[in-house]
Protein backbone atom coordinates (compact mmCIF):
# COMPACT_ATOMS: atom_id res chain seq x y z
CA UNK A 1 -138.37 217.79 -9.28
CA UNK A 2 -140.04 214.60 -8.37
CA UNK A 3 -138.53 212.75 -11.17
CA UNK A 4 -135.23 214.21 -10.33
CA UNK A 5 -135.61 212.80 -6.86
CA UNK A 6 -136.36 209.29 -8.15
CA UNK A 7 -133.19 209.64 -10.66
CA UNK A 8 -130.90 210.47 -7.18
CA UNK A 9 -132.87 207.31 -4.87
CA UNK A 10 -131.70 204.83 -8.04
CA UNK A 11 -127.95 205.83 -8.29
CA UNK A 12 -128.06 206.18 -4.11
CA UNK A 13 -129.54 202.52 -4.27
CA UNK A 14 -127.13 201.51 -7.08
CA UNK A 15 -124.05 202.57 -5.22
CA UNK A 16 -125.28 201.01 -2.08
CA UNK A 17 -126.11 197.75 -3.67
CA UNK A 18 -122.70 197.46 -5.27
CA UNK A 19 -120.71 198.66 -2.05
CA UNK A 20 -122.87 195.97 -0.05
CA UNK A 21 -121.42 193.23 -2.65
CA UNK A 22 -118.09 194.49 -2.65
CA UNK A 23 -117.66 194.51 0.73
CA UNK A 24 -119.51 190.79 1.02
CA UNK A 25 -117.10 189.67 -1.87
CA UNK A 26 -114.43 190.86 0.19
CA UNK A 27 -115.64 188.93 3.34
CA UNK A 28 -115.78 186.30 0.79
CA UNK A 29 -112.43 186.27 -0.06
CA UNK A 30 -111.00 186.44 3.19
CA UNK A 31 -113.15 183.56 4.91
CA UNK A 32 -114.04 181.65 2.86
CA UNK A 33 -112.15 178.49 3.03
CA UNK A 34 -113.62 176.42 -0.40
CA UNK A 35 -112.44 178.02 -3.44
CA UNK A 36 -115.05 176.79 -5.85
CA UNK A 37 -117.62 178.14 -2.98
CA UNK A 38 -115.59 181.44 -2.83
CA UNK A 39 -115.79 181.85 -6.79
CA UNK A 40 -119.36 181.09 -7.00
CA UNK A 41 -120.64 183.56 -4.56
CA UNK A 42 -118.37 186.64 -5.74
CA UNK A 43 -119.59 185.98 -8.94
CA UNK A 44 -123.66 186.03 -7.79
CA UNK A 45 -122.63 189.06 -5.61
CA UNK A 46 -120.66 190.88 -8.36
CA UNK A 47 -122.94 190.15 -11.62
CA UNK A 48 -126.19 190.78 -9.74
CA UNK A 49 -125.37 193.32 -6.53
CA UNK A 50 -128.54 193.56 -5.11
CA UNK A 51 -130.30 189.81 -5.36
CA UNK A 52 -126.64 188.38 -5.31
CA UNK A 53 -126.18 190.09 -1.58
CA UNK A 54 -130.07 189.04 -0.43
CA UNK A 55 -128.73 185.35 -1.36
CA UNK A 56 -125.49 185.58 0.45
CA UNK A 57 -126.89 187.16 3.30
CA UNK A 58 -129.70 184.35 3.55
CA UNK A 59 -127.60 181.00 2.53
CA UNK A 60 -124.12 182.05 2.77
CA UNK A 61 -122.92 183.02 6.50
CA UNK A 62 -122.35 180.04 8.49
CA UNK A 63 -124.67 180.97 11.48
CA UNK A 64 -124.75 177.69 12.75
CA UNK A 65 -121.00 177.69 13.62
CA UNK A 66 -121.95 181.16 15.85
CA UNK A 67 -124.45 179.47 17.07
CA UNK A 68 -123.03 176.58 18.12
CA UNK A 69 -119.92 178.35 19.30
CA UNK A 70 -122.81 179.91 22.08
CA UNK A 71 -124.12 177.10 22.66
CA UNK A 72 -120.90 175.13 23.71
CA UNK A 73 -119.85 178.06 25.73
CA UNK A 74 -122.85 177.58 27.79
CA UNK A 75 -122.57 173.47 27.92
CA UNK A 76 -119.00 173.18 27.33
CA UNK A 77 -118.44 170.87 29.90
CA UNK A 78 -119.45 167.78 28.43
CA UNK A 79 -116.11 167.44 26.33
CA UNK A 80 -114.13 167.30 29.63
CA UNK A 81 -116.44 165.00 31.26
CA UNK A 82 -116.33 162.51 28.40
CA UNK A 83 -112.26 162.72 28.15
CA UNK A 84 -112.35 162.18 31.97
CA UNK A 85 -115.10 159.16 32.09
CA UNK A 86 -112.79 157.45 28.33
CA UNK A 87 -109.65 158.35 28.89
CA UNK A 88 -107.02 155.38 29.74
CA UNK A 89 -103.82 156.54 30.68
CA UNK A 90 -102.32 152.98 30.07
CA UNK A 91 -103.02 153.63 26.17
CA UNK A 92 -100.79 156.56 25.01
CA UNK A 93 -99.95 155.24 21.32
CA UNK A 94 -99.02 151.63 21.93
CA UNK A 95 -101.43 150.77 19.96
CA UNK A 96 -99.60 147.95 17.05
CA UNK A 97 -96.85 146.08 16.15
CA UNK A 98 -93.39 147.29 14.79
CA UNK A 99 -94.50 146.13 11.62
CA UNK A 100 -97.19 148.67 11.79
CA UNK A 101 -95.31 151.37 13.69
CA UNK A 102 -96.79 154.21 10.61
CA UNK A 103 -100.41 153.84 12.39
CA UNK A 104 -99.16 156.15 15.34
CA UNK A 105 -98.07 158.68 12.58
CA UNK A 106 -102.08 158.33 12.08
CA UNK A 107 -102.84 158.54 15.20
CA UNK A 108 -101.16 161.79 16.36
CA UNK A 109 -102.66 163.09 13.34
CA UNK A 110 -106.24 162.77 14.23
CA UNK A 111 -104.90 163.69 18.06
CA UNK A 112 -104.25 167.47 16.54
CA UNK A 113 -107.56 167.28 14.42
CA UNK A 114 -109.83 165.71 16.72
CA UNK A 115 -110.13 166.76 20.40
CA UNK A 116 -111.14 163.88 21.99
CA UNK A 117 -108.21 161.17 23.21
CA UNK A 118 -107.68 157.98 21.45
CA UNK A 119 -109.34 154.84 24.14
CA UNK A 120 -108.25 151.44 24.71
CA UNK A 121 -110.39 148.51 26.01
CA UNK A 122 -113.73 148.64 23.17
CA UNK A 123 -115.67 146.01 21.86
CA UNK A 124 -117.37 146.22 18.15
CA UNK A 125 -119.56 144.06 16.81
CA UNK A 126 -121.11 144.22 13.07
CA UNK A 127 -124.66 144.22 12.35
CA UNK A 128 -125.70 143.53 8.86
CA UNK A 129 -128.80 144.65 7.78
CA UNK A 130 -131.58 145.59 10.14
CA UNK A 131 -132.73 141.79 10.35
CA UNK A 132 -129.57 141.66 12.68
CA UNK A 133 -129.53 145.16 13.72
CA UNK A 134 -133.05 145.94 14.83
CA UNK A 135 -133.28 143.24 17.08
CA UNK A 136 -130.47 143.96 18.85
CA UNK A 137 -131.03 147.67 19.38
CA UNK A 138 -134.49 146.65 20.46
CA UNK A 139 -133.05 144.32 22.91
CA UNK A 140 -130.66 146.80 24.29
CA UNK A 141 -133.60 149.33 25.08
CA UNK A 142 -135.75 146.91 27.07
CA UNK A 143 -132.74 146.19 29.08
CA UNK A 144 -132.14 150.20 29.81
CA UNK A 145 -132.64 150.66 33.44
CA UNK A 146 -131.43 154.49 33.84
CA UNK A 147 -130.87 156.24 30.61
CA UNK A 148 -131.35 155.92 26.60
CA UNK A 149 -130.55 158.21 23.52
CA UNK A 150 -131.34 157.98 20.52
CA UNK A 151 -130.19 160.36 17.54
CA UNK A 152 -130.92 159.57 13.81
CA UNK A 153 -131.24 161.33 10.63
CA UNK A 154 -134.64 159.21 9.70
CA UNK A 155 -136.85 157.73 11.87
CA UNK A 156 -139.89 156.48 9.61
CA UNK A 157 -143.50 155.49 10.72
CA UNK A 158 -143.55 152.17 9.37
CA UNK A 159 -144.04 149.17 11.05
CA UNK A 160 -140.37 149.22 12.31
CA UNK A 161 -140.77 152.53 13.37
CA UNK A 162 -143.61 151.27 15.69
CA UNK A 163 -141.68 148.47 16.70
CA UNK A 164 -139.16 151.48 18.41
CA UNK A 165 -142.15 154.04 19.93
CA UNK A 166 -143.18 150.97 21.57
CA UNK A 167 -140.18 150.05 23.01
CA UNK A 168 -138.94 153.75 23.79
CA UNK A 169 -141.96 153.63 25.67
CA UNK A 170 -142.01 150.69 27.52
CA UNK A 171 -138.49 151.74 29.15
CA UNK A 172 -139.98 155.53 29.96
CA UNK A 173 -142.48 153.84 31.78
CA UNK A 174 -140.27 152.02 33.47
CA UNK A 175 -138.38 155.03 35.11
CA UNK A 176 -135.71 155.19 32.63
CA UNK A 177 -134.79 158.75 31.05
CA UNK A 178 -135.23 158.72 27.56
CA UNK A 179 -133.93 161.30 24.62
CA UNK A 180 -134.69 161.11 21.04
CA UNK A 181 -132.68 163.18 18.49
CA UNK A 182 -134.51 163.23 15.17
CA UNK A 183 -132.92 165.61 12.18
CA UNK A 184 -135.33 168.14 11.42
CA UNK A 185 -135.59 167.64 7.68
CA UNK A 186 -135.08 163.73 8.25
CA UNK A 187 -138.06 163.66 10.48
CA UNK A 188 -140.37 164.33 7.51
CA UNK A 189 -139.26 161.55 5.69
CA UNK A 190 -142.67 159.99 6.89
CA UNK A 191 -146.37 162.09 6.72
CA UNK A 192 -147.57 162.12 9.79
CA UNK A 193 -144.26 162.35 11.49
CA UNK A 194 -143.46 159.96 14.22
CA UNK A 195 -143.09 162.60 16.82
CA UNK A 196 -146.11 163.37 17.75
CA UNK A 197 -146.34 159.30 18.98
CA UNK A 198 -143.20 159.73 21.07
CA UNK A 199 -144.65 162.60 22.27
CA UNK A 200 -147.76 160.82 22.49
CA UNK A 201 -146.28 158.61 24.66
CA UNK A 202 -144.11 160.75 26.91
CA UNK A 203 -141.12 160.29 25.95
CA UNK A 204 -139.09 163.31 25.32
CA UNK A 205 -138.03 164.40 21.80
CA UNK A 206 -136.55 167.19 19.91
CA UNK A 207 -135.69 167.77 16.35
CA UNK A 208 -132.82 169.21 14.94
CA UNK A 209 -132.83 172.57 13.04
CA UNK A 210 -136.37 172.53 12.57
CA UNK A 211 -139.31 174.63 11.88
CA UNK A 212 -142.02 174.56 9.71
CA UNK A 213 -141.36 177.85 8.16
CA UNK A 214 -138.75 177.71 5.51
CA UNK A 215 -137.52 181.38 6.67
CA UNK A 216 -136.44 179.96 10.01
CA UNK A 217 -134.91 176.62 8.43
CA UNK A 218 -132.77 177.29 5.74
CA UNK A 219 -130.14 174.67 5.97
CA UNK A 220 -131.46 171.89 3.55
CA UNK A 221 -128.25 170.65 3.93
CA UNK A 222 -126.99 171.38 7.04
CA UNK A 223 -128.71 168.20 8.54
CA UNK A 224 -127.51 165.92 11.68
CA UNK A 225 -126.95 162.71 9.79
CA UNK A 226 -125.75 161.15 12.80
CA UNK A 227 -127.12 157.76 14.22
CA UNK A 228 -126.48 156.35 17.95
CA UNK A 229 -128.48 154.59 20.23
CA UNK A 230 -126.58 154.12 23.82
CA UNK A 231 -128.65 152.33 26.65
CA UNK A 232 -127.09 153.55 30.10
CA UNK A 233 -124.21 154.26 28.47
CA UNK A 234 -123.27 150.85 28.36
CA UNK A 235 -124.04 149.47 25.44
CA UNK A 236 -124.22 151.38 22.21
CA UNK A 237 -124.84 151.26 18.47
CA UNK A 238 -123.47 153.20 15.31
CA UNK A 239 -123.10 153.44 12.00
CA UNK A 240 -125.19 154.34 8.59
CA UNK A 241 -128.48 153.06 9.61
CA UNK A 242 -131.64 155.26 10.25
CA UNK A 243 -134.51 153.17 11.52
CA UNK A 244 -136.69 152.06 8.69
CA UNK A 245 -138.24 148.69 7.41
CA UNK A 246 -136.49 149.55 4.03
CA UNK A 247 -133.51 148.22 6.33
CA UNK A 248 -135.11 144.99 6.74
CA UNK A 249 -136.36 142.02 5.59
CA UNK A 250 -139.76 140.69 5.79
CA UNK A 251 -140.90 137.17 4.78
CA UNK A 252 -141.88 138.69 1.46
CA UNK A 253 -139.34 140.46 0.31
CA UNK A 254 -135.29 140.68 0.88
CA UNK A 255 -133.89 144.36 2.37
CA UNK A 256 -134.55 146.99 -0.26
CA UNK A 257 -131.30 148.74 1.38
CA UNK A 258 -128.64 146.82 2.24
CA UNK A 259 -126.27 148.38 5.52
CA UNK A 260 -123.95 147.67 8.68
CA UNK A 261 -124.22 148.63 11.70
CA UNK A 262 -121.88 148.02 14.80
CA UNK A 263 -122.80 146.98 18.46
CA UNK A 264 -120.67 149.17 20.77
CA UNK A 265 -118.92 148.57 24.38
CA UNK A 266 -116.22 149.79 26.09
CA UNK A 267 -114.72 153.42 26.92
CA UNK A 268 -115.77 155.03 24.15
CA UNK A 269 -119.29 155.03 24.98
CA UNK A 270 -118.15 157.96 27.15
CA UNK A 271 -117.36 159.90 24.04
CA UNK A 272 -120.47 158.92 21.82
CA UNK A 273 -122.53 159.66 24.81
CA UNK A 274 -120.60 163.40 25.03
CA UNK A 275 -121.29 163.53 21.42
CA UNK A 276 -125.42 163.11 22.05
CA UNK A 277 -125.17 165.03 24.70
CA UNK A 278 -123.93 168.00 23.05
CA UNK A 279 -126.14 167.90 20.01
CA UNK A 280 -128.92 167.83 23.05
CA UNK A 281 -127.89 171.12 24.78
CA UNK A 282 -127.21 172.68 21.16
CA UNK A 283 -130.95 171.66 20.21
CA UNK A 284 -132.58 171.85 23.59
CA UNK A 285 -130.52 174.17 25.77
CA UNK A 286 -130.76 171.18 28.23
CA UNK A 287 -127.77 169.84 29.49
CA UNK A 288 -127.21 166.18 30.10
CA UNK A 289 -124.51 165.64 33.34
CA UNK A 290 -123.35 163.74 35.69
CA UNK A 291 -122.58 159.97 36.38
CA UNK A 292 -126.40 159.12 35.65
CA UNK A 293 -125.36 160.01 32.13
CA UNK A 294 -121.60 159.34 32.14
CA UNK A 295 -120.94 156.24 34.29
CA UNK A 296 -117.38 154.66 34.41
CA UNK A 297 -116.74 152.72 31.99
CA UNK A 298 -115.55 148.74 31.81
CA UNK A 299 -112.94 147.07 29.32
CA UNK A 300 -114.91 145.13 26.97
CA UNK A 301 -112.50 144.39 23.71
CA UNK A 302 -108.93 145.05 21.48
CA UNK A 303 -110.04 147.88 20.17
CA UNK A 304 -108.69 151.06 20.01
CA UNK A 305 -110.92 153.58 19.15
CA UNK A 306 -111.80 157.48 18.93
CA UNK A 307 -114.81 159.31 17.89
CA UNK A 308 -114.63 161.82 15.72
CA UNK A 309 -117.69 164.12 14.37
CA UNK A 310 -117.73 166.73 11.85
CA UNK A 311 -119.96 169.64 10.66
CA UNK A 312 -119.94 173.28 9.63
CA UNK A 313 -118.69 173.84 13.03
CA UNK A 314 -115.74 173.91 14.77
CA UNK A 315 -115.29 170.16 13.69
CA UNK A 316 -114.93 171.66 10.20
CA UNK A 317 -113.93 169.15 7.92
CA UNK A 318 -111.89 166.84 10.61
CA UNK A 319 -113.60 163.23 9.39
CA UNK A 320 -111.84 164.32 5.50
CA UNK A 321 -108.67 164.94 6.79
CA UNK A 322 -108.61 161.79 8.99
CA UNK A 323 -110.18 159.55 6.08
CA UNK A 324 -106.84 161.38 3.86
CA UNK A 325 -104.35 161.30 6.92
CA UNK A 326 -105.28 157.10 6.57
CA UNK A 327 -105.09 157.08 3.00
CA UNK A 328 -101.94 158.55 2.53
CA UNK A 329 -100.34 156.16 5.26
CA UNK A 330 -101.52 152.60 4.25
CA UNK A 331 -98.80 150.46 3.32
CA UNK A 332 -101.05 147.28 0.56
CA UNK A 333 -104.76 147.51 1.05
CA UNK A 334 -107.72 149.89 1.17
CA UNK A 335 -111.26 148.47 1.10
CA UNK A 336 -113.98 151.27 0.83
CA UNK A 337 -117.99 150.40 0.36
CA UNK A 338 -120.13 153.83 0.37
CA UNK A 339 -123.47 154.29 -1.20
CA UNK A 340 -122.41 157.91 -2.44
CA UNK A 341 -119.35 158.01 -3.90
CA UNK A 342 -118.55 161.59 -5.21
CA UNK A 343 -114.86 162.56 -4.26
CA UNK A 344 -113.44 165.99 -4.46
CA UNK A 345 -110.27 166.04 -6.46
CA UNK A 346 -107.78 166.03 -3.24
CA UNK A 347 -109.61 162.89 -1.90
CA UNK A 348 -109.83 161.53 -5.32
CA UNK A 349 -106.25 162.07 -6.03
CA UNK A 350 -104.88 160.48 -2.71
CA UNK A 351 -106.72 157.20 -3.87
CA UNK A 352 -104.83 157.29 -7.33
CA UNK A 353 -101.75 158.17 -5.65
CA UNK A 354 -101.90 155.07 -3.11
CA UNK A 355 -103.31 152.90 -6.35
CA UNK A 356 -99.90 154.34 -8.38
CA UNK A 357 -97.99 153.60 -5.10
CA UNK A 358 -99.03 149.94 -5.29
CA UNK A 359 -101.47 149.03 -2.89
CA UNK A 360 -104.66 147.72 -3.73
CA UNK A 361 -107.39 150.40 -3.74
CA UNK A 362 -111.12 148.42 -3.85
CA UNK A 363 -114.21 151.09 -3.92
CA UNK A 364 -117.54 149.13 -3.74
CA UNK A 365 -120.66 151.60 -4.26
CA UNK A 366 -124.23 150.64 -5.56
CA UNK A 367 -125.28 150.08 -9.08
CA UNK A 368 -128.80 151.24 -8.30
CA UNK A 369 -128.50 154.70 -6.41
CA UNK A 370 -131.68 156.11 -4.82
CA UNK A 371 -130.29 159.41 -5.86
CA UNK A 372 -129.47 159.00 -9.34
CA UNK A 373 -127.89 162.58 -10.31
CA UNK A 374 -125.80 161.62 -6.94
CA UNK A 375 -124.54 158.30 -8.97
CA UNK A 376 -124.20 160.55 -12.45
CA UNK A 377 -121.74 163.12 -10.49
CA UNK A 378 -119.71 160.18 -9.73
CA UNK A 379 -119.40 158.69 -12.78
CA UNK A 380 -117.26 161.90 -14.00
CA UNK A 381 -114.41 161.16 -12.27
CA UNK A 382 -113.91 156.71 -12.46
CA UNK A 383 -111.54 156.83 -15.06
CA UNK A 384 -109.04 159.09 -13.45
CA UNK A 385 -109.29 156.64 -10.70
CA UNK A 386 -109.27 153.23 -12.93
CA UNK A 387 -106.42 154.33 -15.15
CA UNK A 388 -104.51 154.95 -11.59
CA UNK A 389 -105.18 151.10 -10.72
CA UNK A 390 -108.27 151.96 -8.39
CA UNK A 391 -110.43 148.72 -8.66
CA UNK A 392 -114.44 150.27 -8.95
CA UNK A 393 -117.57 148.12 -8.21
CA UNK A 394 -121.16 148.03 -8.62
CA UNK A 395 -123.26 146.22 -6.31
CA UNK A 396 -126.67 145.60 -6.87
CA UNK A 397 -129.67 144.69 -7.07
CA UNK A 398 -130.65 145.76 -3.73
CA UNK A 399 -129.46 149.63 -2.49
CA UNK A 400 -126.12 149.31 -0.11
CA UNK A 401 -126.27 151.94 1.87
CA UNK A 402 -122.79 150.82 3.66
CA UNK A 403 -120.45 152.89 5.06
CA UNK A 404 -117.02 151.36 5.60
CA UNK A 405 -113.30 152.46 5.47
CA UNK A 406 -110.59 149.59 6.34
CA UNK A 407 -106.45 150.89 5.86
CA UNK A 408 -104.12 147.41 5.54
CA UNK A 409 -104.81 144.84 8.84
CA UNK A 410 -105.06 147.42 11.14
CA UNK A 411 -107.30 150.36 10.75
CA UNK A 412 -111.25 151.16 10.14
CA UNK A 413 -113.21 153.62 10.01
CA UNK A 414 -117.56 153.43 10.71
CA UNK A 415 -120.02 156.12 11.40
CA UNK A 416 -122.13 157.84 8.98
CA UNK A 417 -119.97 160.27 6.33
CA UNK A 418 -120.34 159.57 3.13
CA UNK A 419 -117.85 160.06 0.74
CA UNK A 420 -119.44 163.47 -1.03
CA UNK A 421 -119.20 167.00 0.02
CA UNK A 422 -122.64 166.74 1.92
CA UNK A 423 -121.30 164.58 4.36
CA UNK A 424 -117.50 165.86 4.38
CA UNK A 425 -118.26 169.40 4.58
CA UNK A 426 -122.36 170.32 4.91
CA UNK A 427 -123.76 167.85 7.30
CA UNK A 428 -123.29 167.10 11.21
CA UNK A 429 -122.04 163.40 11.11
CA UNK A 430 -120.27 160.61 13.97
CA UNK A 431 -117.73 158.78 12.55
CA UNK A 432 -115.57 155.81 14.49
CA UNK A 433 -111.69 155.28 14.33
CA UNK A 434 -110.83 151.71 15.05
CA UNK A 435 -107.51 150.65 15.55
CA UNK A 436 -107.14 146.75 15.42
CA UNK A 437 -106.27 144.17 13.19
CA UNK A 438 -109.08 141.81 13.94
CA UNK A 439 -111.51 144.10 13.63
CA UNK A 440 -109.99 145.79 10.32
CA UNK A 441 -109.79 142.02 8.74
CA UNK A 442 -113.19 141.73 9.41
CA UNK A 443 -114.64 145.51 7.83
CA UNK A 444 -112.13 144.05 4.89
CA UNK A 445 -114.11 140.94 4.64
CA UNK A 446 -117.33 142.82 4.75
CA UNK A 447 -116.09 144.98 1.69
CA UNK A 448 -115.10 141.54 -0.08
CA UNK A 449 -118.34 139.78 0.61
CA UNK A 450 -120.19 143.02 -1.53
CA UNK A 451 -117.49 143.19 -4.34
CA UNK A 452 -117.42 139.26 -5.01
CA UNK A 453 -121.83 140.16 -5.39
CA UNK A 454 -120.66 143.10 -7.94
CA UNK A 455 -119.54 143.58 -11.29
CA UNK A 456 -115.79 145.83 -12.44
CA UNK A 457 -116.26 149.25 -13.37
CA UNK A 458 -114.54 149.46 -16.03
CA UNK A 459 -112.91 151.96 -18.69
CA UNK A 460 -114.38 150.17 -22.10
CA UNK A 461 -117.87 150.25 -20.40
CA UNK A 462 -116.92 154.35 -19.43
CA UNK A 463 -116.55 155.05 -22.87
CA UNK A 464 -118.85 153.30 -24.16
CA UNK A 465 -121.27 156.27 -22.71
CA UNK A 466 -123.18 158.04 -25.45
CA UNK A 467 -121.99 161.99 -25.68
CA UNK A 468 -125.43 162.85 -24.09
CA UNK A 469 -124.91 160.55 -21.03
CA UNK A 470 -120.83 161.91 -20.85
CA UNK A 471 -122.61 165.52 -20.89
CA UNK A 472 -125.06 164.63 -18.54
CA UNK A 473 -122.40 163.32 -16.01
CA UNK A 474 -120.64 166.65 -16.31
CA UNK A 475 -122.69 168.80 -15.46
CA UNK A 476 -123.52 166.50 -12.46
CA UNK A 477 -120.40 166.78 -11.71
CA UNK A 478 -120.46 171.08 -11.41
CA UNK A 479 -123.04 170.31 -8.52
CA UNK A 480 -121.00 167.66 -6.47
CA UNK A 481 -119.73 170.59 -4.02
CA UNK A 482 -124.04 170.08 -2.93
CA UNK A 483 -124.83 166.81 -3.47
């Protein structure tokens, strides 16, 4: 009797188990939206029922878009206020010449992706390395007199670290409102964190996604990669840099990473402030309102410009299809420098199809990668891209961790998206449109100054590979939809 009971519990269990992964796979197929994803999982679900449904049920729902969708509910009104404090009704889409009259094409495109208006009246200034960067964002936080953010993916406790708890602290104790915005999993990057001395000194700090028990953080990749530092909301800075001394030089030693990073006025600072601001409440459950945070704004340069985030959200994938909205519209030029370069085929294929269309497709990335497998994965797709006229280079010896995107003499794109599927689809990042032709000649001239310091990529030296270093690049390659 008792074994025929046990006999019954196993095909009871066996029948649930596969109805639980048949109905997931279904779920699967209908939502979905990445087919490789979509094939992987209905294969764990199908070939192994019962672990194959734990693992979905643990790393495959998107929770954070439900959460977030609660979250914004409750603080939704930041979006309006940051439309109402950036928006310029003079601006519309006059925005270039006749000669350039396919940019507004562009920019209704990212007007239906990205729902946030497109400002006039912005000032950007580049910042290379942290010799010049550091400085400056130091400078800008001893001269806050009512509020400072802060958001990065890394904030080390080195000495330049220090040199930021000291200043974050000098301006809380000064009356000024301060927030720091570290990534969960980024915060770690140093043992002993550097919260604790923020916290130390009183100067209020959060960390995204984070716990210390794996069970409650399992999103190793769903990280906030963004970085911004705004000082009353007058001044701001973006771009790819976290705040580390690998950033800068000491009388020693050059950078070990090389990197830009942009000096921000204008309008827009309404909109990277409503950006912080909603990462806050989401994080926090605090919500940041109000003039004190959102002043009016001054003209302070040319540039057109619109920020545009993206995460596993409801900002799902909006930086790739405004990087391939730009791609597939420029006219003789595209200058790209990005230290992980691992396209997907629909973003490599738009950069052989402008190359095959004529205009000159440069793609500076670094020699030296500090994630090697990240730098193998890439590898596996060059020569589609060379033998389309793409132009590849390494740069070396130092790691350029650069992030830049400049279409023809008028567009550019800054922030912190890489180009691999962590950024483009995994992460929470804060990318910058830029509409101008002065400031597009000069992220050109940034991308020229690296590839003149690098060497061709080139298709003798691809297949030149041994068969174990060709394998080992493949099956990189099966892993790029993580890296």
């Amino acid at each position: 009797m008792l074994e025929s009971l046990q006999h019954l519990w196993a095909e009871l269990f066996a029948i649930a188990s596969i109805a639980l992964a048949v109905g997931l796979a279904i779920g699967v197929i209908l939502r979905k939206r990445n087919e490789r994803s979509a094939i992987g999982w209905i294969g764990v679900l199908l070939l192994s029922p019962p672990l194959g449904s734990i693992a979905f049920l643990m790393f495959g729902i998107n929770r954070i878009r439900r959460r977030a969708r609660i979250m914004k509910a409750d603080h939704g009104n930041h979006e309006q206020h940051a439309a109402a404090a950036a928006a310029d009704p003079r601006t519309g889409h006059n925005i270039v010449s006749a000669d350039r009259h396919y940019l507004v094409r562009l920019a209704r495109l990212t007007d239906r992706v990205v729902n946030r208006p497109l400002v006039g009246g912005n000032g950007f200034e580049p910042l290379v390395d942290g010799t010049a960067a550091f400085p400056a964002m130091i400078d800008a936080i001893d001269g806050a007199r009512r509020s400072l953010v802060l958001a990065t993916y890394v904030f080390r406790r080195d000495e330049i670290g220090g040199t930021f708890v000291d200043a974050l602290a000098r301006a809380r104790r000064r009356g000024v409102d301060v927030r720091v915005l570290i990534d969960g999993l980024g915060s770690h990057y140093s043992w002993p964190t550097v919260v604790d001395d923020l916290r130390r000194e009183g100067v209020t700090t959060a960390r995204f996604l984070h716990s210390f028990w794996p069970w409650q953080m399992p999103y190793l990749n769903l990280r906030s990669h963004k970085k911004l530092l705004l000082a009353d909301a007058r001044v701001g800075f973006t771009g790819g840099m976290n705040i580390s001394g690998k950033h800068a030089a000491s009388a020693s030693r050059p950078s070990i990473y090389r990197d830009v990073h942009f000096k921000v006025e204008g309008p827009i600072l309404g909109q990277l402030m409503h950006v912080f601001a909603d990462d806050w409440a989401f994080t926090t459950g605090e919500s940041l309102d109000g003039e004190h945070w959102f002043p009016a704004q001054e003209q302070a340069g040319s540039v057109h410009a619109r920020a545009i985030t993206s995460g596993p959200d409801q900002d799902n994938e909006t930086i790739r299809m405004t990087i391939l909205g730009a791609v597939t519209q420029a006219t003789y030029r595209i200058s790209i420098a990005t230290p992980y370069f691992v396209p997907d085929q629909q973003m490599a294929m738009a950069l052989s199809l402008a190359a095959l269309r004529g205009v000159e497709v440069d793609i500076v990335m670094p020699a030296n990668n500090n994630l090697p497998f990240v730098k193998w994965a890439s590898t596996a797709r060059m020569e589609e891209l060379i033998r389309a006229g793409c132009r590849l280079w390494y740069s070396g010896p130092s790691f350029d961790h650069s992030k830049l995107l400049a279409i023809d003499d008028a567009w550019g794109l800054i922030g912190s998206a890489n180009w691999d599927e962590r950024s483009l689809r995994l992460n929470f990042e804060l990318n910058v449109e830029c509409y101008d032709g002065s400031f597009a000649r000069a992220l050109h001239g940034l991308v020229d100054a690296k590839r003149d310091e690098s060497h061709p990529v080139t298709l003798e030296a691809l297949r030149q590979r041994t068969m174990a270093v060709k394998l080992r690049d493949g099956v990189a390659r099966l892993f790029a939809p993580y890296l």
